[in-house]
PDB file of N, CA and C in Angstrom:
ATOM      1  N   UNK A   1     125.571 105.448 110.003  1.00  0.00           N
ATOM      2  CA  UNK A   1     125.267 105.130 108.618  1.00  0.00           C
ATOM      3  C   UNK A   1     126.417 104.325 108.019  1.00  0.00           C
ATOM      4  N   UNK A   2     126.230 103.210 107.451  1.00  0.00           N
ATOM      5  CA  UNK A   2     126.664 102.148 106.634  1.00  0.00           C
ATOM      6  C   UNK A   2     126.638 102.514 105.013  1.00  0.00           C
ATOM      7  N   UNK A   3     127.627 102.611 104.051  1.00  0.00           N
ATOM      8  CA  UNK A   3     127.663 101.715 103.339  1.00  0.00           C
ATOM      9  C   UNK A   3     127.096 100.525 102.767  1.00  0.00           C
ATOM     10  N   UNK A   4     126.303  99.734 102.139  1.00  0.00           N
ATOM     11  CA  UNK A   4     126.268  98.357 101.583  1.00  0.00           C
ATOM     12  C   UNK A   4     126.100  98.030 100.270  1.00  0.00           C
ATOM     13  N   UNK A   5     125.369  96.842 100.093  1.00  0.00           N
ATOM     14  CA  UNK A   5     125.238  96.589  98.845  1.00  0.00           C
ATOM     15  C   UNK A   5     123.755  95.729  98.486  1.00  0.00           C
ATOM     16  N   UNK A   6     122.543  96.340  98.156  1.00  0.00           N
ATOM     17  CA  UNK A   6     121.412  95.838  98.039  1.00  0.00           C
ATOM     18  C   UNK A   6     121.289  94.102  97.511  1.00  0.00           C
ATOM     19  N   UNK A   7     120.731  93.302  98.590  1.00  0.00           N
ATOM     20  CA  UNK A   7     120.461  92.157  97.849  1.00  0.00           C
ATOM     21  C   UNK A   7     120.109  91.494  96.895  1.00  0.00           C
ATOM     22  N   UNK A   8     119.131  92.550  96.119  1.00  0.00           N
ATOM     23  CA  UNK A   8     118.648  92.468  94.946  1.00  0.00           C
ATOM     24  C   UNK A   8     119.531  92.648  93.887  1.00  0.00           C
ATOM     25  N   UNK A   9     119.257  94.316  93.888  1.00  0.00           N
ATOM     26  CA  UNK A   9     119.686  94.870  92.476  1.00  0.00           C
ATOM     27  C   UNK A   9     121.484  95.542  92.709  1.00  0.00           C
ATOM     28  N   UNK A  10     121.735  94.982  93.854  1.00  0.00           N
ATOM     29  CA  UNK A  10     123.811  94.944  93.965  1.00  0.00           C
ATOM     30  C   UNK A  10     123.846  96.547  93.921  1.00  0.00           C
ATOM     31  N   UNK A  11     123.285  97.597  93.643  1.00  0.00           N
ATOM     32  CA  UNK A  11     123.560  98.686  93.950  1.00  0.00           C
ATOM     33  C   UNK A  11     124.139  99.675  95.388  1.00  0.00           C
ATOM     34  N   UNK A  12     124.755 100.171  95.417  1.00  0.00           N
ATOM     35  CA  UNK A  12     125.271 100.341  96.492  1.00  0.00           C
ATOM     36  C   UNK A  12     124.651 101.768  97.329  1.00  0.00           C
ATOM     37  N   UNK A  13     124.453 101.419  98.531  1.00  0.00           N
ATOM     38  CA  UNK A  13     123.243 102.264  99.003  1.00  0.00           C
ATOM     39  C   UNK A  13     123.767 103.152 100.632  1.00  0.00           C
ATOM     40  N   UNK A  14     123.606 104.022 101.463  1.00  0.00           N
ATOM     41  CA  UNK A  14     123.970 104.170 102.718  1.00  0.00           C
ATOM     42  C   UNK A  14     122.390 104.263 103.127  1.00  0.00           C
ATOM     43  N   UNK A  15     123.131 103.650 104.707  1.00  0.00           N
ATOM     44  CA  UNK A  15     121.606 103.037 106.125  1.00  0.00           C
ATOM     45  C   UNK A  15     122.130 102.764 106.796  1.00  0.00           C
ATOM     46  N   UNK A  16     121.743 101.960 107.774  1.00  0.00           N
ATOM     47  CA  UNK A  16     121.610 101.130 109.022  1.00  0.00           C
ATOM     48  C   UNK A  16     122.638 100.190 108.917  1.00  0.00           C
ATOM     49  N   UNK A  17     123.565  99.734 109.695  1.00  0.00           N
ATOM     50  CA  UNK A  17     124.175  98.832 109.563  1.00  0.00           C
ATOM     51  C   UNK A  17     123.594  97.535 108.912  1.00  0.00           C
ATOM     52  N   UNK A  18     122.147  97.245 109.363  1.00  0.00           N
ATOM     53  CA  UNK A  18     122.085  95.815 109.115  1.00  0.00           C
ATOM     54  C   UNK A  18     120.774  96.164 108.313  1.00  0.00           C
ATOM     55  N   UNK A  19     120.618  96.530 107.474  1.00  0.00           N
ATOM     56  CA  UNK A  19     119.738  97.065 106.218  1.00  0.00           C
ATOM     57  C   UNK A  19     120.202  96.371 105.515  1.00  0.00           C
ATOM     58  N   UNK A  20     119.279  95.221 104.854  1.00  0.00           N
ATOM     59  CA  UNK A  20     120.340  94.686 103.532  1.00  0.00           C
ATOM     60  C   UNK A  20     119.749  94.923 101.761  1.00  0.00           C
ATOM     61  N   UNK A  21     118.334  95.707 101.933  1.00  0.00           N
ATOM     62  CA  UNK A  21     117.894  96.076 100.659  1.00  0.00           C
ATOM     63  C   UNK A  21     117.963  97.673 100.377  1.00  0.00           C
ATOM     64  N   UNK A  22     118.049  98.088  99.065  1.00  0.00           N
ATOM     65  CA  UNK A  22     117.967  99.974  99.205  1.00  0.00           C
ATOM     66  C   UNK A  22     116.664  99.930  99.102  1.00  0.00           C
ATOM     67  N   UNK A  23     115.642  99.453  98.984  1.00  0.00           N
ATOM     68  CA  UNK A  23     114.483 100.091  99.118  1.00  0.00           C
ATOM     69  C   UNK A  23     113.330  98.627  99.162  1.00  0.00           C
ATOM     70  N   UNK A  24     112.073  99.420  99.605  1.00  0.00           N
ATOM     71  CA  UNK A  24     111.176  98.177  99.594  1.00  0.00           C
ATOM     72  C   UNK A  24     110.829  97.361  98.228  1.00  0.00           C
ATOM     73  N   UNK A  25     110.859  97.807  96.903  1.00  0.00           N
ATOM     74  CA  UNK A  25     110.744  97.140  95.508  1.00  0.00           C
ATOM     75  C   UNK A  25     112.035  95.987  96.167  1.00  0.00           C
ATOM     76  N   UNK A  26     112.973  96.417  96.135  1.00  0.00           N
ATOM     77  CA  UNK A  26     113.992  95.415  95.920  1.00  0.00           C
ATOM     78  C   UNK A  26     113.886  93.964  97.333  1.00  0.00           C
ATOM     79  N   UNK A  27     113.319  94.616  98.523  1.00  0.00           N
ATOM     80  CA  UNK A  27     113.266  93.559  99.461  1.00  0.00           C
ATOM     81  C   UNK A  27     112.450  92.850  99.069  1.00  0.00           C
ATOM     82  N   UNK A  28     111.134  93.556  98.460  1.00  0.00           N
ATOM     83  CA  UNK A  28     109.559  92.424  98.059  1.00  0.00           C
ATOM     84  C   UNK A  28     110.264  91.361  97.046  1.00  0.00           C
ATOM     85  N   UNK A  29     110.903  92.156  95.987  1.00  0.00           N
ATOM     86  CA  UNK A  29     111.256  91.528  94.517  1.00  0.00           C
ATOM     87  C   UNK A  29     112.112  90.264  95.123  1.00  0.00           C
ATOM     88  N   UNK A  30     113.250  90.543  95.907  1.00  0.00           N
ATOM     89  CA  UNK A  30     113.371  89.488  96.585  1.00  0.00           C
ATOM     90  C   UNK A  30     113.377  88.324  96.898  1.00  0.00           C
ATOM     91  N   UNK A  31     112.315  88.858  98.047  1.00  0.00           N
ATOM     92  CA  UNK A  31     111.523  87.618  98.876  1.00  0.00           C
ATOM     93  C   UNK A  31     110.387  86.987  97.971  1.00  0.00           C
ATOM     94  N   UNK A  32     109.933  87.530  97.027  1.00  0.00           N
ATOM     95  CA  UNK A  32     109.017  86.446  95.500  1.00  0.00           C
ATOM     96  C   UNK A  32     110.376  85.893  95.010  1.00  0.00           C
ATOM     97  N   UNK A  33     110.907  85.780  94.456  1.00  0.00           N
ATOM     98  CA  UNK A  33     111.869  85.328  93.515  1.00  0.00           C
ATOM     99  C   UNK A  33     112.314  83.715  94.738  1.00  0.00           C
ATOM    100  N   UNK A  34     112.526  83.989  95.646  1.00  0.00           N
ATOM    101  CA  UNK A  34     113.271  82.995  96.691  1.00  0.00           C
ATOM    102  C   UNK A  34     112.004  82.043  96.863  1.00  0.00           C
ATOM    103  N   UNK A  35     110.854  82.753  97.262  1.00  0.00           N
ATOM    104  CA  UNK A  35     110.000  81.649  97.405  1.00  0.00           C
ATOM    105  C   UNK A  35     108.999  81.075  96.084  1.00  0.00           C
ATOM    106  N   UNK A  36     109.727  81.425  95.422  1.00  0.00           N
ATOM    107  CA  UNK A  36     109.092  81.065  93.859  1.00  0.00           C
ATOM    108  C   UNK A  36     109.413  79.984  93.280  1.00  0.00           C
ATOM    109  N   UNK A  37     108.230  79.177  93.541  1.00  0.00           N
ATOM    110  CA  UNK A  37     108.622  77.555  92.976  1.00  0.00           C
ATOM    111  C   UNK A  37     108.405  77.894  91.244  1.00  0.00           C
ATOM    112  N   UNK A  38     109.770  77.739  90.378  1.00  0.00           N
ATOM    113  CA  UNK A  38     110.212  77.806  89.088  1.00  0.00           C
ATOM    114  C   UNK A  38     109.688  76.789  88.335  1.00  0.00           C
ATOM    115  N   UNK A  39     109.541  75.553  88.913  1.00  0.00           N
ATOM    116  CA  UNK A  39     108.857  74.640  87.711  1.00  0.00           C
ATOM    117  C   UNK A  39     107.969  73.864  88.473  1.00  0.00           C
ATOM    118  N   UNK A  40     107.308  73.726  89.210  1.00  0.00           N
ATOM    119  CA  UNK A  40     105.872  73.740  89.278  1.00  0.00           C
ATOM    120  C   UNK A  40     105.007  75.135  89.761  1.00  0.00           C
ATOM    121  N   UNK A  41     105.279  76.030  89.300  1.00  0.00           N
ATOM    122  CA  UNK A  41     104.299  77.370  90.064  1.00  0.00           C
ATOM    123  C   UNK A  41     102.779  77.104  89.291  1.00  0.00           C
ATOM    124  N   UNK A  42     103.471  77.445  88.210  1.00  0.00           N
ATOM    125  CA  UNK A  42     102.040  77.741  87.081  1.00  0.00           C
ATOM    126  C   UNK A  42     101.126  76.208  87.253  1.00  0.00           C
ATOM    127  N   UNK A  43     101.584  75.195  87.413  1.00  0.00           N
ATOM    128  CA  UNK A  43     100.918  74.557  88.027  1.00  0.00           C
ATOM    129  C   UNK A  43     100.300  74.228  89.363  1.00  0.00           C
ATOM    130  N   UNK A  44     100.740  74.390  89.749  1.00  0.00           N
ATOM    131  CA  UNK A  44     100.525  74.433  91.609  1.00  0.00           C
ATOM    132  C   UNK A  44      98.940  75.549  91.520  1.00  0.00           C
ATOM    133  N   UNK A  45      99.334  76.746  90.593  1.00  0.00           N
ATOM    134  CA  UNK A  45      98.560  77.805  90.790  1.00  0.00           C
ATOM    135  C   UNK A  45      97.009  76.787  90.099  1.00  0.00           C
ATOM    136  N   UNK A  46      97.046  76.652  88.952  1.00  0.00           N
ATOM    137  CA  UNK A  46      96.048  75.949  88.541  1.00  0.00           C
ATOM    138  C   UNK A  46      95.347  74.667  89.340  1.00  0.00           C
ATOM    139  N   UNK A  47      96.195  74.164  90.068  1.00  0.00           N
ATOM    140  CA  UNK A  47      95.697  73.380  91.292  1.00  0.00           C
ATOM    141  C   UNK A  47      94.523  74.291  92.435  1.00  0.00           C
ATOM    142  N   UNK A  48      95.537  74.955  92.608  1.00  0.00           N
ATOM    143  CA  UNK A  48      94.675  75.430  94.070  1.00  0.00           C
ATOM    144  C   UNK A  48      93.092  76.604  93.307  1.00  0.00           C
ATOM    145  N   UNK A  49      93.427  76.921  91.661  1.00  0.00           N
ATOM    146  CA  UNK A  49      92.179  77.716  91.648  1.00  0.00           C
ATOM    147  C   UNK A  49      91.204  76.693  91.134  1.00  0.00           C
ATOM    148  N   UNK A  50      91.213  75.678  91.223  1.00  0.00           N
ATOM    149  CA  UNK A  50      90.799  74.496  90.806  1.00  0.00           C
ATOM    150  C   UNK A  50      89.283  74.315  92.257  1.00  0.00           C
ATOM    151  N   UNK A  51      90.865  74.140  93.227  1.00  0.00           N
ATOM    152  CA  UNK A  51      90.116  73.494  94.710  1.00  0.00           C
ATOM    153  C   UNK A  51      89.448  75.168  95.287  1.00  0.00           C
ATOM    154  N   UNK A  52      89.994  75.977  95.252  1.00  0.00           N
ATOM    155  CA  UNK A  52      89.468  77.267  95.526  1.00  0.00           C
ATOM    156  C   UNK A  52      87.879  77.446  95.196  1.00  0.00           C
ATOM    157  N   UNK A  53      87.596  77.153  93.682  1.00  0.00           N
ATOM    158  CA  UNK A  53      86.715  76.896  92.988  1.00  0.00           C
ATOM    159  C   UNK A  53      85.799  75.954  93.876  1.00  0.00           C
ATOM    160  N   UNK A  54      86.007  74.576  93.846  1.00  0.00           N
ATOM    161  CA  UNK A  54      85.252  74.109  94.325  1.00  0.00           C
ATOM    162  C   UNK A  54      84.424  74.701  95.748  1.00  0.00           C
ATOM    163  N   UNK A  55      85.478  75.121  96.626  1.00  0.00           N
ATOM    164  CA  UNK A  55      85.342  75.380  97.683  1.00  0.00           C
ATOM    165  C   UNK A  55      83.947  76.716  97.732  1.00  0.00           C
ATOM    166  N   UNK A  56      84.111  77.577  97.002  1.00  0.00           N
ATOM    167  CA  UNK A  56      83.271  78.477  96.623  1.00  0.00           C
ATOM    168  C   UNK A  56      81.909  77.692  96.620  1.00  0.00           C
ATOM    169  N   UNK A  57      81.811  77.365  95.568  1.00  0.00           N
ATOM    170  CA  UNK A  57      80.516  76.672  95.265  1.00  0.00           C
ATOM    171  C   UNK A  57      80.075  75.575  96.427  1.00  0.00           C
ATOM    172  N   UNK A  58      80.939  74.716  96.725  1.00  0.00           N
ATOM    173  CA  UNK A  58      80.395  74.300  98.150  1.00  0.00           C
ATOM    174  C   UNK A  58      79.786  75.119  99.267  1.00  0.00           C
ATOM    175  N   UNK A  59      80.401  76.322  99.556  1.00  0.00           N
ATOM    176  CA  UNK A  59      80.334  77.506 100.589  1.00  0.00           C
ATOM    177  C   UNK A  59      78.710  78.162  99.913  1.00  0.00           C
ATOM    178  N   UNK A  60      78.314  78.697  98.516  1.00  0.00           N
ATOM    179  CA  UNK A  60      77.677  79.032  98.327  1.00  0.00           C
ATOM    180  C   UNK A  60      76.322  78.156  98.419  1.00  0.00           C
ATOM    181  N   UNK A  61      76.194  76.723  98.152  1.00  0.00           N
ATOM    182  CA  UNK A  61      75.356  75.794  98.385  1.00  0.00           C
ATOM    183  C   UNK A  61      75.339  75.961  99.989  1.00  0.00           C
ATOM    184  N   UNK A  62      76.159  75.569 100.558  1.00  0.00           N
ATOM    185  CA  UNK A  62      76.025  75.653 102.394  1.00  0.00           C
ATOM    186  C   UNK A  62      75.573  76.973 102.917  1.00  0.00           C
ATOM    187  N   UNK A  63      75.485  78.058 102.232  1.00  0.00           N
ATOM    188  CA  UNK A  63      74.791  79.542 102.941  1.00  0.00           C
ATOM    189  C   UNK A  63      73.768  79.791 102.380  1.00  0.00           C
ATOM    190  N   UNK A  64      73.030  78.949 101.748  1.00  0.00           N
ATOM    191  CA  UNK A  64      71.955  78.824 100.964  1.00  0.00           C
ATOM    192  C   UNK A  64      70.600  77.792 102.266  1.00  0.00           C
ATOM    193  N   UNK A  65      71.697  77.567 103.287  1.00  0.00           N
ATOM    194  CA  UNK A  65      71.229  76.505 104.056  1.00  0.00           C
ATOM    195  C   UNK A  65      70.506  75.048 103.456  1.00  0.00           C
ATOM    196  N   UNK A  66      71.391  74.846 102.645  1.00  0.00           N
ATOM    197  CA  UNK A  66      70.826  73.281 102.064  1.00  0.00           C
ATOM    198  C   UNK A  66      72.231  72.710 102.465  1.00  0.00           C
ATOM    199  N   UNK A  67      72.085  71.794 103.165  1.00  0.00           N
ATOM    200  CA  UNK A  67      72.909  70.758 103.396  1.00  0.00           C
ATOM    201  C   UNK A  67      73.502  69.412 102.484  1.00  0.00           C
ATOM    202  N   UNK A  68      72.434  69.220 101.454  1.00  0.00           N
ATOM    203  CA  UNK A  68      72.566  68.357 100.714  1.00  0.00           C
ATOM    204  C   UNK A  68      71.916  68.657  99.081  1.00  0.00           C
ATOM    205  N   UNK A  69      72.515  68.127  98.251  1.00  0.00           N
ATOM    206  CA  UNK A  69      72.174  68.609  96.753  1.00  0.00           C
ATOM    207  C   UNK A  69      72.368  67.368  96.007  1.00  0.00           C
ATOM    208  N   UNK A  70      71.738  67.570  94.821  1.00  0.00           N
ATOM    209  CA  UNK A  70      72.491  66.486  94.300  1.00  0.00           C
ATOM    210  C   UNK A  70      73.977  66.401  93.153  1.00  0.00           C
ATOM    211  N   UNK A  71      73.842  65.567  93.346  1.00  0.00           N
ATOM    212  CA  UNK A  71      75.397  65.676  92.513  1.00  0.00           C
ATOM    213  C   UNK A  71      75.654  66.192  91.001  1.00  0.00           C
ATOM    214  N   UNK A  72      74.325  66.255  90.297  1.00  0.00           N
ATOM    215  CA  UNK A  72      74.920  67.168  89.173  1.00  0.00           C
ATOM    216  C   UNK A  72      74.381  68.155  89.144  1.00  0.00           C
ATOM    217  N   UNK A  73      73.643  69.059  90.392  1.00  0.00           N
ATOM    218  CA  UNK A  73      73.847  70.255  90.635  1.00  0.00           C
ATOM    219  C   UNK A  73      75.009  70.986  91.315  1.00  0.00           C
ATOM    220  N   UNK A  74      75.812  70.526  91.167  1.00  0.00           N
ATOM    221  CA  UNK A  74      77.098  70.433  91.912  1.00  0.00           C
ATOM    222  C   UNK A  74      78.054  70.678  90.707  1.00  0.00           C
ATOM    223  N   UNK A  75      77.759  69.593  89.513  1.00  0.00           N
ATOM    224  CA  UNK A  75      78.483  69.899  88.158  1.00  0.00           C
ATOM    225  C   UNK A  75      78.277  70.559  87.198  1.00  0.00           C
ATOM    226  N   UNK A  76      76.974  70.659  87.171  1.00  0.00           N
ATOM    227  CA  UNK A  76      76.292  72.065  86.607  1.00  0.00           C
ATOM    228  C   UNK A  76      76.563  73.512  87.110  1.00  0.00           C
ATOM    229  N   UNK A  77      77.150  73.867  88.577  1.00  0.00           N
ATOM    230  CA  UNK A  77      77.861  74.911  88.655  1.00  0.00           C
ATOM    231  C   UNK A  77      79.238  74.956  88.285  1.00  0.00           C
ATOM    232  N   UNK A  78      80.057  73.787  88.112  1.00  0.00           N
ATOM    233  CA  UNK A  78      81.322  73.892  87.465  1.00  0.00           C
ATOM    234  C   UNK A  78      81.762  72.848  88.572  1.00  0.00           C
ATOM    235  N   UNK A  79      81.625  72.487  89.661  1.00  0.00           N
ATOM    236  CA  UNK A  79      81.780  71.456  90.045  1.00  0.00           C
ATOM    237  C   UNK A  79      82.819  70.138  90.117  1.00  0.00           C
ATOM    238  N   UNK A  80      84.254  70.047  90.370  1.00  0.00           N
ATOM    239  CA  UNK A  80      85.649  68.859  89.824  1.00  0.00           C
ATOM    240  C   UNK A  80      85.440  68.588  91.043  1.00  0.00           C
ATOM    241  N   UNK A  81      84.885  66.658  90.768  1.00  0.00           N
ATOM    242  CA  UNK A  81      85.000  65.607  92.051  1.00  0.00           C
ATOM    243  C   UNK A  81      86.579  65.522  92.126  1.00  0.00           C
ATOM    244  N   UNK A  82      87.579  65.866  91.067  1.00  0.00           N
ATOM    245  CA  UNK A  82      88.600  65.184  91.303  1.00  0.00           C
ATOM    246  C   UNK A  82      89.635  66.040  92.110  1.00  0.00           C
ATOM    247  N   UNK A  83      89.152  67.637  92.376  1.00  0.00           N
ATOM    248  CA  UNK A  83      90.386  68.347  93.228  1.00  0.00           C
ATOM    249  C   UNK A  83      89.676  68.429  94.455  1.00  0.00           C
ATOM    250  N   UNK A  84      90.474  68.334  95.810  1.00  0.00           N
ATOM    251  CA  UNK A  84      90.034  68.371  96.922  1.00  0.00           C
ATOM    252  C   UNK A  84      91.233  68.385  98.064  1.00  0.00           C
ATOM    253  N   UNK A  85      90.956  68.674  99.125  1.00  0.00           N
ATOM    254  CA  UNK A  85      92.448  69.340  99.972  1.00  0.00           C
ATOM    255  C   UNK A  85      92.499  67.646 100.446  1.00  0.00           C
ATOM    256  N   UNK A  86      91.886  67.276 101.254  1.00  0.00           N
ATOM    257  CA  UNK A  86      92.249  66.208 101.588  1.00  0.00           C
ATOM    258  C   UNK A  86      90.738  65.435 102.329  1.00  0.00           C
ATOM    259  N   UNK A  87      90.714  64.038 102.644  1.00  0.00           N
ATOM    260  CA  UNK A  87      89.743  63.097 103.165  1.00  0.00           C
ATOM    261  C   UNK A  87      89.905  62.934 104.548  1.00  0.00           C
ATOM    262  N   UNK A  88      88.865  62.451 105.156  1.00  0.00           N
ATOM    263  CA  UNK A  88      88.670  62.227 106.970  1.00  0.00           C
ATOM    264  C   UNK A  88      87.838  61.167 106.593  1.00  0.00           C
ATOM    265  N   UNK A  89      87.607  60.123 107.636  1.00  0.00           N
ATOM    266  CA  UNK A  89      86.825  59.095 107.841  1.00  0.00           C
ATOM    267  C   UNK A  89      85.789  59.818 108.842  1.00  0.00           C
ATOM    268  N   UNK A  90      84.728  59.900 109.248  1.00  0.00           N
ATOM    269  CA  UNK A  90      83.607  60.187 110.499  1.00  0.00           C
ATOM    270  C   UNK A  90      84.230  58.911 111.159  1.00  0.00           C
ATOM    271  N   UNK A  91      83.456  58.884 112.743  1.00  0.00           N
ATOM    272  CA  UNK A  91      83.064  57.673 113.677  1.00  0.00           C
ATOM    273  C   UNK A  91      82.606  56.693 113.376  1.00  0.00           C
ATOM    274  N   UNK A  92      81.998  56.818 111.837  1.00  0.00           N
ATOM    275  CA  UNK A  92      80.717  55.831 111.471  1.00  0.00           C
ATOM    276  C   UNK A  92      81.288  55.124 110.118  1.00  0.00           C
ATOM    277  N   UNK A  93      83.044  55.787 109.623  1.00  0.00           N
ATOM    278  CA  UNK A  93      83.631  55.314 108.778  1.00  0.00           C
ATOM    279  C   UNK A  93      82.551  55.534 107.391  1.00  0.00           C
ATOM    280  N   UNK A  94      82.266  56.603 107.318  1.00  0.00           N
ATOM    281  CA  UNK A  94      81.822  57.119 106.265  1.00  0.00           C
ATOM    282  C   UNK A  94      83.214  58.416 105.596  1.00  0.00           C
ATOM    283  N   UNK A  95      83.328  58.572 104.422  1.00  0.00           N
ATOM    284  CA  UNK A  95      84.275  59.372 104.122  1.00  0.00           C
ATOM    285  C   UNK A  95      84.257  60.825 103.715  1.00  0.00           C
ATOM    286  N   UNK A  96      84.645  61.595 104.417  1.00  0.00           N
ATOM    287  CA  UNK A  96      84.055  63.139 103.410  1.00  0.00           C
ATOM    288  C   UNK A  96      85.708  63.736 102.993  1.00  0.00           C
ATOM    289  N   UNK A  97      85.514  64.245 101.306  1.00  0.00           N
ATOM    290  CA  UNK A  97      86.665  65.032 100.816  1.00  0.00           C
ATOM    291  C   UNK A  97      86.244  66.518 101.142  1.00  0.00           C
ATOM    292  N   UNK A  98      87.427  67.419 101.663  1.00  0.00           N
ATOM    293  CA  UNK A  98      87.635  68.378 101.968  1.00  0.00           C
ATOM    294  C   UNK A  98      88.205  69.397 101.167  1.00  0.00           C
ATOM    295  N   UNK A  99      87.306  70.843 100.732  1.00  0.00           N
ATOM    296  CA  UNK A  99      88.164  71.726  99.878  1.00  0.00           C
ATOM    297  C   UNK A  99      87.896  72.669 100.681  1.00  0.00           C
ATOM    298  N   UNK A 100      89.408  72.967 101.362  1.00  0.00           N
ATOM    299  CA  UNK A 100      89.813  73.618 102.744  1.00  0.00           C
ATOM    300  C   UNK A 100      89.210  73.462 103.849  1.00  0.00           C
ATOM    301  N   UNK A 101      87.989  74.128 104.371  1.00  0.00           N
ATOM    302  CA  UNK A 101      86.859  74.074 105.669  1.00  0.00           C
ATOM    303  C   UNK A 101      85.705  73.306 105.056  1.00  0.00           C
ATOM    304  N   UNK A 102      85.389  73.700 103.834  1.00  0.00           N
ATOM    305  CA  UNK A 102      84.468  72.657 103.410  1.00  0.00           C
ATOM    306  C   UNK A 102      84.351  71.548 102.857  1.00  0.00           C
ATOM    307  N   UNK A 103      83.404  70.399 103.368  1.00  0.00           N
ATOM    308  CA  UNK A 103      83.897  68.868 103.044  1.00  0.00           C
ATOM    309  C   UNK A 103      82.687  68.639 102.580  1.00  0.00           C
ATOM    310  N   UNK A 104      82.528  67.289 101.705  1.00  0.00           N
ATOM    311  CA  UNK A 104      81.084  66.353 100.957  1.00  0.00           C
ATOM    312  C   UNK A 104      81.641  65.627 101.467  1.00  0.00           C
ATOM    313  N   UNK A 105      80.217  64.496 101.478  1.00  0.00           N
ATOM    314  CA  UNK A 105      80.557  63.267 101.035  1.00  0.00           C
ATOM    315  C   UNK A 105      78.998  62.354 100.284  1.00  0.00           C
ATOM    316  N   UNK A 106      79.126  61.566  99.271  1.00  0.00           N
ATOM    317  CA  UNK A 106      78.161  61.659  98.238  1.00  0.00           C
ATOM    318  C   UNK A 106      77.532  60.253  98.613  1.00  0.00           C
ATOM    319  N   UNK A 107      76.283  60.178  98.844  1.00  0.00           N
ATOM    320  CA  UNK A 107      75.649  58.963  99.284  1.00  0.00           C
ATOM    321  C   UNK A 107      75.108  58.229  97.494  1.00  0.00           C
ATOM    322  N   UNK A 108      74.768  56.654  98.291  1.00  0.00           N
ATOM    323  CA  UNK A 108      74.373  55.889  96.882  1.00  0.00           C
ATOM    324  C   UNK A 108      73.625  56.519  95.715  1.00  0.00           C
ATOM    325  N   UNK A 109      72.890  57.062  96.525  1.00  0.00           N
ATOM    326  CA  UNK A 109      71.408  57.891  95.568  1.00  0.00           C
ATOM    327  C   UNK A 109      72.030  59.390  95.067  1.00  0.00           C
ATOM    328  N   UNK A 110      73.616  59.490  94.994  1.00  0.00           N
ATOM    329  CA  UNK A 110      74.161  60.861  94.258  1.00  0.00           C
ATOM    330  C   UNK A 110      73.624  61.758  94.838  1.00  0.00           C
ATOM    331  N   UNK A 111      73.009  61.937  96.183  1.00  0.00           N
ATOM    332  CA  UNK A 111      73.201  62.896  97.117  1.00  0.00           C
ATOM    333  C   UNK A 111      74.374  63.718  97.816  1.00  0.00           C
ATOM    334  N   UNK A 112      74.892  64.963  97.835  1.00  0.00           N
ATOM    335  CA  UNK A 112      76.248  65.499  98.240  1.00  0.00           C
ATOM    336  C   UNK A 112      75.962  65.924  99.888  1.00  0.00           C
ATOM    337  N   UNK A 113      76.661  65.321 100.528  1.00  0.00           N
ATOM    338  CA  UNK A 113      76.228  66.012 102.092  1.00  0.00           C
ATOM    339  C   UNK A 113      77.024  67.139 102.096  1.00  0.00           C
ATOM    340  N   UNK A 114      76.674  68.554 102.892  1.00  0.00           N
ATOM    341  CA  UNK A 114      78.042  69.388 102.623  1.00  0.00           C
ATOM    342  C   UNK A 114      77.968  69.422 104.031  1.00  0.00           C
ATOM    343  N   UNK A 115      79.341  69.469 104.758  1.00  0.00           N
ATOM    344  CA  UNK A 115      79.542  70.013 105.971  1.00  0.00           C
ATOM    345  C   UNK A 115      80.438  71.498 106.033  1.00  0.00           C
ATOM    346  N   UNK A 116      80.398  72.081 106.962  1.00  0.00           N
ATOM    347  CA  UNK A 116      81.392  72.850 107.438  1.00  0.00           C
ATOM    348  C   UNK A 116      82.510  72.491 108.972  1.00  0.00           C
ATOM    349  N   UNK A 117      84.059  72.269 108.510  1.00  0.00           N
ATOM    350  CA  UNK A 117      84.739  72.093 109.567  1.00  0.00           C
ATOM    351  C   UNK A 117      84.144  73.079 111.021  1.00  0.00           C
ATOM    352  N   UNK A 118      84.385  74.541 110.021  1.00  0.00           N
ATOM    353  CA  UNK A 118      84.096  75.570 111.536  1.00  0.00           C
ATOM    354  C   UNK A 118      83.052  75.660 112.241  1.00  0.00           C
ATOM    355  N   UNK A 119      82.063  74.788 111.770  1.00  0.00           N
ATOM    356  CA  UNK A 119      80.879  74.801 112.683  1.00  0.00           C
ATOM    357  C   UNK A 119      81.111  73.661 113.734  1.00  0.00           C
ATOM    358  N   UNK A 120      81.935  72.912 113.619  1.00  0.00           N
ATOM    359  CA  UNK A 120      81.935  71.598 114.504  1.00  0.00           C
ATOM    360  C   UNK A 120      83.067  71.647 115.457  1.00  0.00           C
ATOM    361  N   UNK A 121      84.030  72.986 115.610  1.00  0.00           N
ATOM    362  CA  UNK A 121      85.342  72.981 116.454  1.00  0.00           C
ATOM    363  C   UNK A 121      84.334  73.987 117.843  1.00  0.00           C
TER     364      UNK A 121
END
């Protein structure tokens, strides 16, 4: 048994030589604080429940087994063309945006194709 001094809250604690928190509050409290982006969090967060969002409603249209909808049934569930994880070209150089596993891509006539990544690996 050691002596130390908690990383967190500096209190001084006996353990293990190489124990460096007195208890689990102080290791969790921690490890949030370190990986806690300070000035973009609250944004970042509103980003991803943004694309999260979308992703839902894509997922719920695709287990509905419709492959395609149109596009302002898409905005009528709440629907933002503008957040999305990222774009792929197909073989055929057609483009689909991706929110996470699930991707569109919206033909002339405002048709939404929906795919799923995990069905195609």
């Amino acid at each position: 048994m050691n002596n130390s001094t908690c990383g967190y809250c500096r209190k001084t604690f006996t353990g293990r030589v190489d124990k460096l928190f007195c208890n689990d509050h102080c290791r969790v409290a921690f490890h949030n604080n370190k990986t806690k982006d300070k000035d973009n969090n609250n944004y970042t967060r509103m980003i991803n429940a943004l694309i999260k969002k979308n992703r839902n409603i894509l997922k719920s249209v695709f287990e509905e087994e419709v492959n395609s909808v149109h596009y302002g049934a898409l905005v009528i569930k709440g629907f933002s063309f503008s957040f999305f994880t990222h774009e792929t070209a197909s073989r055929s150089g057609e483009v689909f945006r991706f929110c996470y596993d699930y991707g569109y891509r919206i033909n002339k006539e405002g048709e939404v194709l929906i795919i799923n990544t995990f069905l195609f690996v």
